[in-house]
PDB file of N, CA and C in Angstrom:
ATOM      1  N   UNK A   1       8.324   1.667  -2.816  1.00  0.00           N
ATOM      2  CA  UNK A   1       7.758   2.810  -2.141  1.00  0.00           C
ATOM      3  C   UNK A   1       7.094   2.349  -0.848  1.00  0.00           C
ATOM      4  N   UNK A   2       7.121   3.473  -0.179  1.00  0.00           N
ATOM      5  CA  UNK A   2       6.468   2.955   1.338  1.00  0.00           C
ATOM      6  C   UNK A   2       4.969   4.092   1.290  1.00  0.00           C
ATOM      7  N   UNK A   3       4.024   3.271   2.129  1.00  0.00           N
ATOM      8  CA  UNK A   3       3.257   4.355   2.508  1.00  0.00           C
ATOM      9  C   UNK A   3       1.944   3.490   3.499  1.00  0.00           C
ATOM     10  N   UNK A   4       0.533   4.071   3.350  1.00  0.00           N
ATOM     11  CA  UNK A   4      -0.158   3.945   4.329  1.00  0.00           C
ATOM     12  C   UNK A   4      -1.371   3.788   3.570  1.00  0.00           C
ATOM     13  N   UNK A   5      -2.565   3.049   4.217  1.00  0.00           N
ATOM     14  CA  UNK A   5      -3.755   2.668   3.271  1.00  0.00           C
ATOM     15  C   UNK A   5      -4.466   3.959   3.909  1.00  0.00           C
ATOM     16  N   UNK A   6      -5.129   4.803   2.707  1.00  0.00           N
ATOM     17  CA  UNK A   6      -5.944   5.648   3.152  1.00  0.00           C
ATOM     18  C   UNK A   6      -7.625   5.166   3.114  1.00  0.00           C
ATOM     19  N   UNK A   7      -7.974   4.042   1.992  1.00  0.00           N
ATOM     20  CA  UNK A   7      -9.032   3.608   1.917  1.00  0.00           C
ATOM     21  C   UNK A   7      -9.055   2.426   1.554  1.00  0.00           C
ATOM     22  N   UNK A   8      -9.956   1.329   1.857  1.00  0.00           N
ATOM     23  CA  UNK A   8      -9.739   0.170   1.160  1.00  0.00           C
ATOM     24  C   UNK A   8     -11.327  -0.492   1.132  1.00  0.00           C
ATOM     25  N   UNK A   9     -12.065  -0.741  -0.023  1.00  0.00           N
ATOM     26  CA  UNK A   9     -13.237  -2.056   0.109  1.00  0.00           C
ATOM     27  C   UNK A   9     -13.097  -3.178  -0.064  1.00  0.00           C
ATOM     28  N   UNK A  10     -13.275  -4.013   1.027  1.00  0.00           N
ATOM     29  CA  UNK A  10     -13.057  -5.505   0.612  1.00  0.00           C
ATOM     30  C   UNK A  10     -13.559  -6.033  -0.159  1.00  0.00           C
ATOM     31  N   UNK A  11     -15.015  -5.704  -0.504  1.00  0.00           N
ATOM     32  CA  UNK A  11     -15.951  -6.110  -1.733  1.00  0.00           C
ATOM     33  C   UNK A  11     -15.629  -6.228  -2.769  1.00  0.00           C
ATOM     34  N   UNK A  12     -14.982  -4.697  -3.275  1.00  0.00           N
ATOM     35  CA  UNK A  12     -14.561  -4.570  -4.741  1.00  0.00           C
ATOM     36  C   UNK A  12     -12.982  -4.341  -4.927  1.00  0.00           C
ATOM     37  N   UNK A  13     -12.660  -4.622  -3.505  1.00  0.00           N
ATOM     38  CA  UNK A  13     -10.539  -4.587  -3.712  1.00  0.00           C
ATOM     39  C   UNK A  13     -10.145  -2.927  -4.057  1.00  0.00           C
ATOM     40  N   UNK A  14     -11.665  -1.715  -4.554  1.00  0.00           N
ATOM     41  CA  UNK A  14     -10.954  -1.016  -4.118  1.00  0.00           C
ATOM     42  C   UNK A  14     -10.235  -0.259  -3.067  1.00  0.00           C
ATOM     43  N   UNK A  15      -8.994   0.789  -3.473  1.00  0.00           N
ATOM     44  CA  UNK A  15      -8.876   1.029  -2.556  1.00  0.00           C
ATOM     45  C   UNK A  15      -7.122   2.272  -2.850  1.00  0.00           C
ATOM     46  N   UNK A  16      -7.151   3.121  -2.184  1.00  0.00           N
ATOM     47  CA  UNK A  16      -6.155   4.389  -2.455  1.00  0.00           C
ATOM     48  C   UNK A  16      -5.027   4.101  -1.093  1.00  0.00           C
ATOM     49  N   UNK A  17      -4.007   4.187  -1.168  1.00  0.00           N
ATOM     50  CA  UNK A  17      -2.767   4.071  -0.785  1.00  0.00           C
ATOM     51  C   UNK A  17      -1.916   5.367  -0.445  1.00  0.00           C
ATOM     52  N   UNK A  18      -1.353   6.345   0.255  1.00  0.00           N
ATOM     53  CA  UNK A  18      -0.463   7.275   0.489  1.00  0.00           C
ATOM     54  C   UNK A  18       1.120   7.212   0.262  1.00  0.00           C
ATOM     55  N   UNK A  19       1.686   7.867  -0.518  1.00  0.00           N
ATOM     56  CA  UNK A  19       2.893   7.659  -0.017  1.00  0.00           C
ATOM     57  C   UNK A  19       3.330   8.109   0.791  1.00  0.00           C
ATOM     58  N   UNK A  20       4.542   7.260   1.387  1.00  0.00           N
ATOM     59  CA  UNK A  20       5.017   8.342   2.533  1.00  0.00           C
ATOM     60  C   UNK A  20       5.822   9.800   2.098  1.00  0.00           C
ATOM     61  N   UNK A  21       6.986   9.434   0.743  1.00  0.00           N
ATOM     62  CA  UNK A  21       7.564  10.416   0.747  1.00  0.00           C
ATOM     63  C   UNK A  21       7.332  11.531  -0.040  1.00  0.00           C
ATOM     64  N   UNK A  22       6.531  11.431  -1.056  1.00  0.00           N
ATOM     65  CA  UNK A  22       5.655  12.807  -1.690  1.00  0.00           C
ATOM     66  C   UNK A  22       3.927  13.223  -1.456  1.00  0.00           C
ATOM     67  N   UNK A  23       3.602  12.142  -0.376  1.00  0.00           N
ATOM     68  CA  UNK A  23       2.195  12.446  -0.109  1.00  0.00           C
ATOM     69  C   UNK A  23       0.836  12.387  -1.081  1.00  0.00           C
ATOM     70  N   UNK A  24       1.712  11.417  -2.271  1.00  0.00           N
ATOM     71  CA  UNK A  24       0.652  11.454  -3.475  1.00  0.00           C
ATOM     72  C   UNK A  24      -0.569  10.237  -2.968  1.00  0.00           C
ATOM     73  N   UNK A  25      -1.441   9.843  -3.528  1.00  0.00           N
ATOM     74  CA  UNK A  25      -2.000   8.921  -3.921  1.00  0.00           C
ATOM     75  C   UNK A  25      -2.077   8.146  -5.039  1.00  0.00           C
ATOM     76  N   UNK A  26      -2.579   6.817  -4.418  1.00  0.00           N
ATOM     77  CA  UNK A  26      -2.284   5.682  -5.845  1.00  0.00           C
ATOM     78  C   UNK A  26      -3.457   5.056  -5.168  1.00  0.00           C
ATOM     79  N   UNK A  27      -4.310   4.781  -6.572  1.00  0.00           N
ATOM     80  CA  UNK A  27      -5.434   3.747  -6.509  1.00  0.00           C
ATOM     81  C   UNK A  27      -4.570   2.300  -6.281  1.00  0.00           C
ATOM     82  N   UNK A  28      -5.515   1.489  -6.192  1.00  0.00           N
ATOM     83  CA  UNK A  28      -4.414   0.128  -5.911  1.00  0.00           C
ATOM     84  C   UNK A  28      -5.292  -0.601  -7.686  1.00  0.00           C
ATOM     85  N   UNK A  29      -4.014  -1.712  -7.832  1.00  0.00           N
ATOM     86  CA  UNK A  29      -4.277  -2.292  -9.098  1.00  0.00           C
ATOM     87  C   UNK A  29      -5.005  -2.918  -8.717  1.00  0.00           C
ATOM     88  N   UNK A  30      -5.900  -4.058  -9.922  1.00  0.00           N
ATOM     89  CA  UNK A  30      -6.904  -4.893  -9.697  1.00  0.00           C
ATOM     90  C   UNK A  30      -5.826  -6.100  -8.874  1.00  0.00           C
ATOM     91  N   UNK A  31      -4.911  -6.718  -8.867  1.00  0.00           N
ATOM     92  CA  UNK A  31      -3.956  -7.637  -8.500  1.00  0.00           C
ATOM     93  C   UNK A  31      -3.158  -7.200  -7.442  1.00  0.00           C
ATOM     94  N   UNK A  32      -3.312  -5.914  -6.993  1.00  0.00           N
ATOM     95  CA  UNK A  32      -2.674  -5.398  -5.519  1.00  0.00           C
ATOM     96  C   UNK A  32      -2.011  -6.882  -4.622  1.00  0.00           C
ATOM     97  N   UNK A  33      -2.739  -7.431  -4.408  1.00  0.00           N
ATOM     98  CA  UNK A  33      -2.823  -8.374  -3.190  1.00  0.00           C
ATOM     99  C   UNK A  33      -2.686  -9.499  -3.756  1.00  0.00           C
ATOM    100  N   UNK A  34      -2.092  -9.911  -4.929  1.00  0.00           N
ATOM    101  CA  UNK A  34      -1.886 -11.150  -5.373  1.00  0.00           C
ATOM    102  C   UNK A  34      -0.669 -11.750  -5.150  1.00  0.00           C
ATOM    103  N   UNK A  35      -0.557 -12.516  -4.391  1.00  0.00           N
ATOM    104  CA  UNK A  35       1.021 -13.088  -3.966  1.00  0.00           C
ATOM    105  C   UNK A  35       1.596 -12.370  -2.560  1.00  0.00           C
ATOM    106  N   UNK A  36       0.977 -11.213  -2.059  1.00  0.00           N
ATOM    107  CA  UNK A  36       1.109 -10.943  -0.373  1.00  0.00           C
ATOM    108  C   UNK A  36       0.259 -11.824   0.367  1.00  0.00           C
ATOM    109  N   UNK A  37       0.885 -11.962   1.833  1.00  0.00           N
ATOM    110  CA  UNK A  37       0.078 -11.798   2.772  1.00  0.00           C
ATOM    111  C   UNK A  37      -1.116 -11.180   2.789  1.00  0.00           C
ATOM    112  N   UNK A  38      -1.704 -10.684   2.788  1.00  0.00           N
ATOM    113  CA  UNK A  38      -2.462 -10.047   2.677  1.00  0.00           C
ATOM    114  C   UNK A  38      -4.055 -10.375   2.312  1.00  0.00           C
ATOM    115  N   UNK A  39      -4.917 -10.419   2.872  1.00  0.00           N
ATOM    116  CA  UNK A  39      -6.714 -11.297   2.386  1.00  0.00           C
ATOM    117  C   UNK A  39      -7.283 -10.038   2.288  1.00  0.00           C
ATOM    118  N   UNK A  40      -6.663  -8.551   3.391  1.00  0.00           N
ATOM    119  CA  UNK A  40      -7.785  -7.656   2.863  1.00  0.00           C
ATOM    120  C   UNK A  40      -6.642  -6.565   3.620  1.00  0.00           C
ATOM    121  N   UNK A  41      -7.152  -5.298   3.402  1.00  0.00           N
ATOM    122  CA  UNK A  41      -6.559  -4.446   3.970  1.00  0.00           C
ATOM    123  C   UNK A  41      -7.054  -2.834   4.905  1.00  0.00           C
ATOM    124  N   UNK A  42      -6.924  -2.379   5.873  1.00  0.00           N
ATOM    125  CA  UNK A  42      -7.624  -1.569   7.099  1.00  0.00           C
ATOM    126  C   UNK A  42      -6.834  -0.107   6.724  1.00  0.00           C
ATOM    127  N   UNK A  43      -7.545   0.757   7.045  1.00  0.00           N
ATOM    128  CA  UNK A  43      -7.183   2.200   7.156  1.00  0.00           C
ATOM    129  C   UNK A  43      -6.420   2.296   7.689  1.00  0.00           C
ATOM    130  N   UNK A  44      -4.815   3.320   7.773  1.00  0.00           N
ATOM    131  CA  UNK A  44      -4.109   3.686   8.533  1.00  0.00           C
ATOM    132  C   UNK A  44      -3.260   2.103   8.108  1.00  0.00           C
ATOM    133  N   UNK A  45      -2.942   1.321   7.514  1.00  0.00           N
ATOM    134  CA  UNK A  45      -2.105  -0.213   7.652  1.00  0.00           C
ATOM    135  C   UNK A  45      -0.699   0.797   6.803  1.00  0.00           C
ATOM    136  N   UNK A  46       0.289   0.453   7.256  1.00  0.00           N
ATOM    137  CA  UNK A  46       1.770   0.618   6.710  1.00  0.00           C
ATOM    138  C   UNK A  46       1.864  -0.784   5.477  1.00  0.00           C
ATOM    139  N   UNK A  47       2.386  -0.453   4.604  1.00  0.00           N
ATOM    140  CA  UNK A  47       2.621  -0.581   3.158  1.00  0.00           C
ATOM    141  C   UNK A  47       4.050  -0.944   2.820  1.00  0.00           C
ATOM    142  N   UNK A  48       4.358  -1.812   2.081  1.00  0.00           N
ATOM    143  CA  UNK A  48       5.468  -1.693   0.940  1.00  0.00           C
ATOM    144  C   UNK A  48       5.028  -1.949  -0.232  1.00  0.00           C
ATOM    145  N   UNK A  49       4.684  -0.841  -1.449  1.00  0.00           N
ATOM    146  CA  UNK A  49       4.395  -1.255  -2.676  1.00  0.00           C
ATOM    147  C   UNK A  49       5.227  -0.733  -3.693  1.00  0.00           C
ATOM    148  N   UNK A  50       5.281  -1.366  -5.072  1.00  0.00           N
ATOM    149  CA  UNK A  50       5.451  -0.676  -6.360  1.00  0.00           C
ATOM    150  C   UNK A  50       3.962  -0.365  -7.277  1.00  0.00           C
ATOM    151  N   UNK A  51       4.593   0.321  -8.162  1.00  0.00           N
ATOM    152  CA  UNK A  51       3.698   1.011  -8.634  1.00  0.00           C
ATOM    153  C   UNK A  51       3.986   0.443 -10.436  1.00  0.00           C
ATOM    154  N   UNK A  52       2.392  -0.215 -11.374  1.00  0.00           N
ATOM    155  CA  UNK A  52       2.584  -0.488 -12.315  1.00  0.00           C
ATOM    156  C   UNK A  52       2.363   0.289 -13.262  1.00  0.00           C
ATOM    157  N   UNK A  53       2.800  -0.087 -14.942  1.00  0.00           N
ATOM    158  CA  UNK A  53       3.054   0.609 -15.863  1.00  0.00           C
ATOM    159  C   UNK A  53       1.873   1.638 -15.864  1.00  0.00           C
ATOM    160  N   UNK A  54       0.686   2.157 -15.226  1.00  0.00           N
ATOM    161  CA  UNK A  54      -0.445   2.534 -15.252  1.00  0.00           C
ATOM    162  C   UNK A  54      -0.277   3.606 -14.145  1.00  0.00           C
ATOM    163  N   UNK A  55       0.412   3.276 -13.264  1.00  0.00           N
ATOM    164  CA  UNK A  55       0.839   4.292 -12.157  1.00  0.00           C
ATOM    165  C   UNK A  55      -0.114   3.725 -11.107  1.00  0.00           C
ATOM    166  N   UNK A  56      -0.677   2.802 -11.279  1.00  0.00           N
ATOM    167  CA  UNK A  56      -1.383   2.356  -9.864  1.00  0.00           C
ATOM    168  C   UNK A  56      -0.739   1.613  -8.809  1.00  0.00           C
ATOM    169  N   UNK A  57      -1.209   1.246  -7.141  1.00  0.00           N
ATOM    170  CA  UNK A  57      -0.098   0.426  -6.195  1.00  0.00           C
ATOM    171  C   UNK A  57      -0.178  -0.813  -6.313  1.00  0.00           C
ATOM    172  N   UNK A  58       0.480  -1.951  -6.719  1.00  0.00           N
ATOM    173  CA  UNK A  58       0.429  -2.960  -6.788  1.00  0.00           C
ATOM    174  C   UNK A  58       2.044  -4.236  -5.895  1.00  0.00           C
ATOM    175  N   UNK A  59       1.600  -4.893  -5.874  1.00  0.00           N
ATOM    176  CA  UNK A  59       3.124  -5.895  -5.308  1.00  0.00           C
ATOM    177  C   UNK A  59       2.968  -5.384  -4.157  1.00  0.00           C
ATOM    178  N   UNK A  60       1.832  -5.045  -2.882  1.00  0.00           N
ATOM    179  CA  UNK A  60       1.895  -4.706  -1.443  1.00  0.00           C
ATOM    180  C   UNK A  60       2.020  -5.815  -0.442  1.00  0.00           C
ATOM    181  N   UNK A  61       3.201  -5.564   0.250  1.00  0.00           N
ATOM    182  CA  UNK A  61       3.738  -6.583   1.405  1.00  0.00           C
ATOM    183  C   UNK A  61       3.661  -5.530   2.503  1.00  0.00           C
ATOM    184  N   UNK A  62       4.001  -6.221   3.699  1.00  0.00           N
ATOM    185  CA  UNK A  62       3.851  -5.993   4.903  1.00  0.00           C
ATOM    186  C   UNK A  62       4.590  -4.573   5.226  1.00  0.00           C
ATOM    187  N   UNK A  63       4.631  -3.585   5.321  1.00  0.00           N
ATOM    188  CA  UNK A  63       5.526  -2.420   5.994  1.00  0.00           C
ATOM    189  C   UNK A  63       5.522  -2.314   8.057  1.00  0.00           C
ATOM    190  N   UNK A  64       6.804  -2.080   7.974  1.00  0.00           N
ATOM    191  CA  UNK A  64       6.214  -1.843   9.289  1.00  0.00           C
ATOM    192  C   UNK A  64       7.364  -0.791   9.921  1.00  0.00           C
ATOM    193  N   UNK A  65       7.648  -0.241  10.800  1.00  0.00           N
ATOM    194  CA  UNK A  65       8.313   1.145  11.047  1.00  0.00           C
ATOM    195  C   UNK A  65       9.759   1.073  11.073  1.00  0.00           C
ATOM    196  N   UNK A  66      10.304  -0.500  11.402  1.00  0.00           N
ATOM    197  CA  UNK A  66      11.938  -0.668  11.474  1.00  0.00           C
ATOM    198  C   UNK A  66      12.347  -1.125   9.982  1.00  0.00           C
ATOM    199  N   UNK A  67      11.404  -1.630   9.449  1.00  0.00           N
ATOM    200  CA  UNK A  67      12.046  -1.939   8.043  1.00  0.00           C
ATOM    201  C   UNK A  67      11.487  -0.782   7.040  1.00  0.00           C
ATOM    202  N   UNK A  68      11.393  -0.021   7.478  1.00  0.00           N
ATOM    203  CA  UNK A  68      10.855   1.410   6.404  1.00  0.00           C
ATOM    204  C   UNK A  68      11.887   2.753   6.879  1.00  0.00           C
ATOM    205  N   UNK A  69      12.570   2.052   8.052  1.00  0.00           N
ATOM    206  CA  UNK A  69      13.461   3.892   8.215  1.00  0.00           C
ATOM    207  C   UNK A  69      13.660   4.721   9.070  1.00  0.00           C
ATOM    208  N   UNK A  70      12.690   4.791   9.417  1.00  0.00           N
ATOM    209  CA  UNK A  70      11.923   5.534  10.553  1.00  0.00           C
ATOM    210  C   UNK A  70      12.584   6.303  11.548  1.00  0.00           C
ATOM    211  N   UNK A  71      12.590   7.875  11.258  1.00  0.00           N
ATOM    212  CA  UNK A  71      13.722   7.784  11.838  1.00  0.00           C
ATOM    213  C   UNK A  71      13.576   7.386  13.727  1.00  0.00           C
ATOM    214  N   UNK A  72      14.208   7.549  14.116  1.00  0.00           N
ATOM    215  CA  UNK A  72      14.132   7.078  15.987  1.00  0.00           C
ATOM    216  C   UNK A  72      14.241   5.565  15.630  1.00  0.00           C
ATOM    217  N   UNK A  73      13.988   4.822  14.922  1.00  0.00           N
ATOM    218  CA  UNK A  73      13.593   3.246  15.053  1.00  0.00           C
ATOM    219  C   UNK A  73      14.940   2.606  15.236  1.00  0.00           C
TER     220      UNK A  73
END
């Protein structure tokens, strides 16, 4: 799934995620960021995640507008 960070605390790793294509939200798992790039994450950041047996965002790597689709890109 693709989408966009709507909130994130660096303190406590929480933090809610958008999708792009049904507009839902997903809390992020406690392990979100385990094995990305990733040390912390900013409002508005483009996303590639899945989502675990719990329905939360977890496995988030880098998104960015040519490898997500887009259309014009």
């Amino acid at each position: 799934m693709q989408g966009v960070i709507k909130a994130y605390d660096p303190t406590s790793g929480d933090g809610v995620v958008v999708s792009d294509t049904n507009l839902a939200e997903y809390t992020l798992a406690p392990n979100a960021l385990e094995g990305s790039i990733f040390r912390m994450l900013r409002q508005g950041q483009r996303v590639v995640f899945t989502l675990d047996e719990s329905g939360r965002a977890t496995c988030l790597s880098l998104g960015s507008e040519s490898d997500m689709g887009t259309p014009g890109i």
